[in-house]
Protein backbone atom coordinates (compact mmCIF):
# COMPACT_ATOMS: atom_id res chain seq x y z
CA UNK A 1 6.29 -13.88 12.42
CA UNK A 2 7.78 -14.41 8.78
CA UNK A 3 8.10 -10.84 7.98
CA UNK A 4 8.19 -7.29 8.76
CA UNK A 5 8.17 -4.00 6.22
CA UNK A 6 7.99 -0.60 6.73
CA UNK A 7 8.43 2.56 4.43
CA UNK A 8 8.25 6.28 4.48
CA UNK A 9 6.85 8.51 1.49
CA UNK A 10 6.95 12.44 1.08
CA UNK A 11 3.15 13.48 0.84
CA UNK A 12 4.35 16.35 -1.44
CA UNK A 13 6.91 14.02 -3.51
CA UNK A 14 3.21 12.42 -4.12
CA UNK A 15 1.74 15.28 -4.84
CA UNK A 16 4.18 16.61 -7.35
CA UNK A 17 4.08 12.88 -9.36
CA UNK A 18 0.46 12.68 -9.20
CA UNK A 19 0.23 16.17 -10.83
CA UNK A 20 3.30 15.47 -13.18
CA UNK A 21 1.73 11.98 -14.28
CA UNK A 22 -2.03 11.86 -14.59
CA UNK A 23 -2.24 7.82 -15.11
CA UNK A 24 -0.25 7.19 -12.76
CA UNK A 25 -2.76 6.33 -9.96
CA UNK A 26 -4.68 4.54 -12.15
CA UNK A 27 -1.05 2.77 -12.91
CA UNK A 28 -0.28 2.06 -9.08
CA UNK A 29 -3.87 1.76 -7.08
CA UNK A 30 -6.72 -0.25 -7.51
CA UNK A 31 -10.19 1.12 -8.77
CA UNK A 32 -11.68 0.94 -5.33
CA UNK A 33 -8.85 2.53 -3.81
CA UNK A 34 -9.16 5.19 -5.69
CA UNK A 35 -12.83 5.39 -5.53
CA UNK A 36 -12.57 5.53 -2.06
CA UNK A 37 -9.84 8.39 -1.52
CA UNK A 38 -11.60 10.36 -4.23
CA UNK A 39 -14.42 11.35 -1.42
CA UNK A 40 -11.26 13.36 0.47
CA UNK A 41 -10.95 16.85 0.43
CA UNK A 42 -6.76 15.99 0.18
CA UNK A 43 -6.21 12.55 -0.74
CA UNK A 44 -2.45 12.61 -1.60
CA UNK A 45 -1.93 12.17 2.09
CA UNK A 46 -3.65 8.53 2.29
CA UNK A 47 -2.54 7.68 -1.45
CA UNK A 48 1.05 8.18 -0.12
CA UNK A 49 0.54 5.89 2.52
CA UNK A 50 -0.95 3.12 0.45
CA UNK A 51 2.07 3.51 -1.88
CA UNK A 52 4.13 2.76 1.16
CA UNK A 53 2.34 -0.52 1.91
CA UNK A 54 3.16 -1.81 -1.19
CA UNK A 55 6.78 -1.20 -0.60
CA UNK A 56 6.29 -2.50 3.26
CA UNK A 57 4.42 -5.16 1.56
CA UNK A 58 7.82 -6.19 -0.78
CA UNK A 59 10.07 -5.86 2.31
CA UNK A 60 8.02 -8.59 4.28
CA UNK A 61 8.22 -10.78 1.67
CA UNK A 62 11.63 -10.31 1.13
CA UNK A 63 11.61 -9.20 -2.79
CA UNK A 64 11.98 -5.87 -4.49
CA UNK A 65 10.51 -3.72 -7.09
CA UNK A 66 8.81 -5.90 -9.87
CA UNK A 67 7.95 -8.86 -7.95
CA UNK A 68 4.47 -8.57 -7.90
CA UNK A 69 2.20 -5.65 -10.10
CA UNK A 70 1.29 -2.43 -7.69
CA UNK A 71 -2.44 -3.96 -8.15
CA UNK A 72 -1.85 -7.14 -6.32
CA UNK A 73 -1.38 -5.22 -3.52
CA UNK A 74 -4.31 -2.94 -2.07
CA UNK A 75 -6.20 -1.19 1.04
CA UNK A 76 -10.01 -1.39 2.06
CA UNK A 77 -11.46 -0.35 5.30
CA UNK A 78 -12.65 -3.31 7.63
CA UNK A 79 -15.94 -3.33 9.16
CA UNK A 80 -14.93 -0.90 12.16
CA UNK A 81 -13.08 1.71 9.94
CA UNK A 82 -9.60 -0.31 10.14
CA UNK A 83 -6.76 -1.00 7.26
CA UNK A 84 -7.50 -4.53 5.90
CA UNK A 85 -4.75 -5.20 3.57
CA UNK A 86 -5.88 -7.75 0.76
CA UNK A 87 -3.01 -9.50 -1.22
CA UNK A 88 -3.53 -11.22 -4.39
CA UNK A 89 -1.81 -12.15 -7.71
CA UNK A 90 2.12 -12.69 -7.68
CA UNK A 91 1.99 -11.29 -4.44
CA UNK A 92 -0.27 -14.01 -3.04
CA UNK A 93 1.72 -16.65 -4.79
CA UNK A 94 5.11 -15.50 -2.97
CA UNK A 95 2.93 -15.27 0.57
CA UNK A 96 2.35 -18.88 0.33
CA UNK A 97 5.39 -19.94 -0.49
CA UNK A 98 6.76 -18.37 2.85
CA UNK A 99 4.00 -19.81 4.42
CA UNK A 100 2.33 -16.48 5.27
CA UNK A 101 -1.14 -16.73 6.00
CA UNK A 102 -1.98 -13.56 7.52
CA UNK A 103 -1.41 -9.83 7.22
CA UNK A 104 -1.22 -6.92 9.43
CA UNK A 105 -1.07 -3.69 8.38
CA UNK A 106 -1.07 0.01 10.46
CA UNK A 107 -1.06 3.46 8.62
CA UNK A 108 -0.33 7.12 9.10
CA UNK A 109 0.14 10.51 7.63
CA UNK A 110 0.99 13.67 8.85
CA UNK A 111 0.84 16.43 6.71
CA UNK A 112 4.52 16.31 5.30
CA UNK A 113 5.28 12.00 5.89
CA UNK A 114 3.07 9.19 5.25
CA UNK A 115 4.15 5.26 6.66
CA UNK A 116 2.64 2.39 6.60
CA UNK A 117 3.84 -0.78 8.90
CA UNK A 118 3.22 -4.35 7.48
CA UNK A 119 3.56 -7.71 9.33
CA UNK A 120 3.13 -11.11 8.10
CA UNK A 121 2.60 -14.19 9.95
């Protein structure tokens, strides 16, 4: 294990910047990301939770805000319905330099919290 991140976000702190700022997902999440979460009835609950993995995402490697852009940081569904986190840009360059060569990533929402867990190895 090289690194561990975690992070909490309010679903209606989300809710109340995504209806305050209209770019910003478009600022912070990926165009199939968003594609995807637009075929919820309440998305703000998963788009909270991807917001977190980019934070759990920082913490593993060890850097803070600015690092790495939002978009080199995103979630896709794996071939059984699973989280598959896919790193790329910056982000991928710092990875390698810790050596990381995989990721691990768990989400969840309720209808107040999202979290999402990330592990790198």
């Amino acid at each position: 294990m090289i690194g561990i991140g975690i992070d909490a976000v309010e679903v209606a702190r989300m809710r109340d910047v995504m209806a305050r700022t209209p770019g910003f997902a478009k600022r912070v999440f990926t165009e199939q990301e968003i594609a995807t979460l637009a075929e919820r009835d309440d998305p703000t609950p998963s788009y909270a939770a991807r917001f977190a993995v980019r934070e759990a995402v920082m913490k593993a490697l060890g850097v803070g805000l600015g690092a790495f852009d939002l978009h080199d940081v995103s979630v896709e569904r794996g071939s059984t319905g699973e989280p598959r986190l896919l790193v790329r840009g910056r982000a991928e360059e710092l990875a390698r330099k810790r050596g990381i060569k995989t990721w691990f990533v768990s989400l969840t929402h309720t209808e107040s919290v999202a979290m999402a867990m990330v592990a790198a190895e």
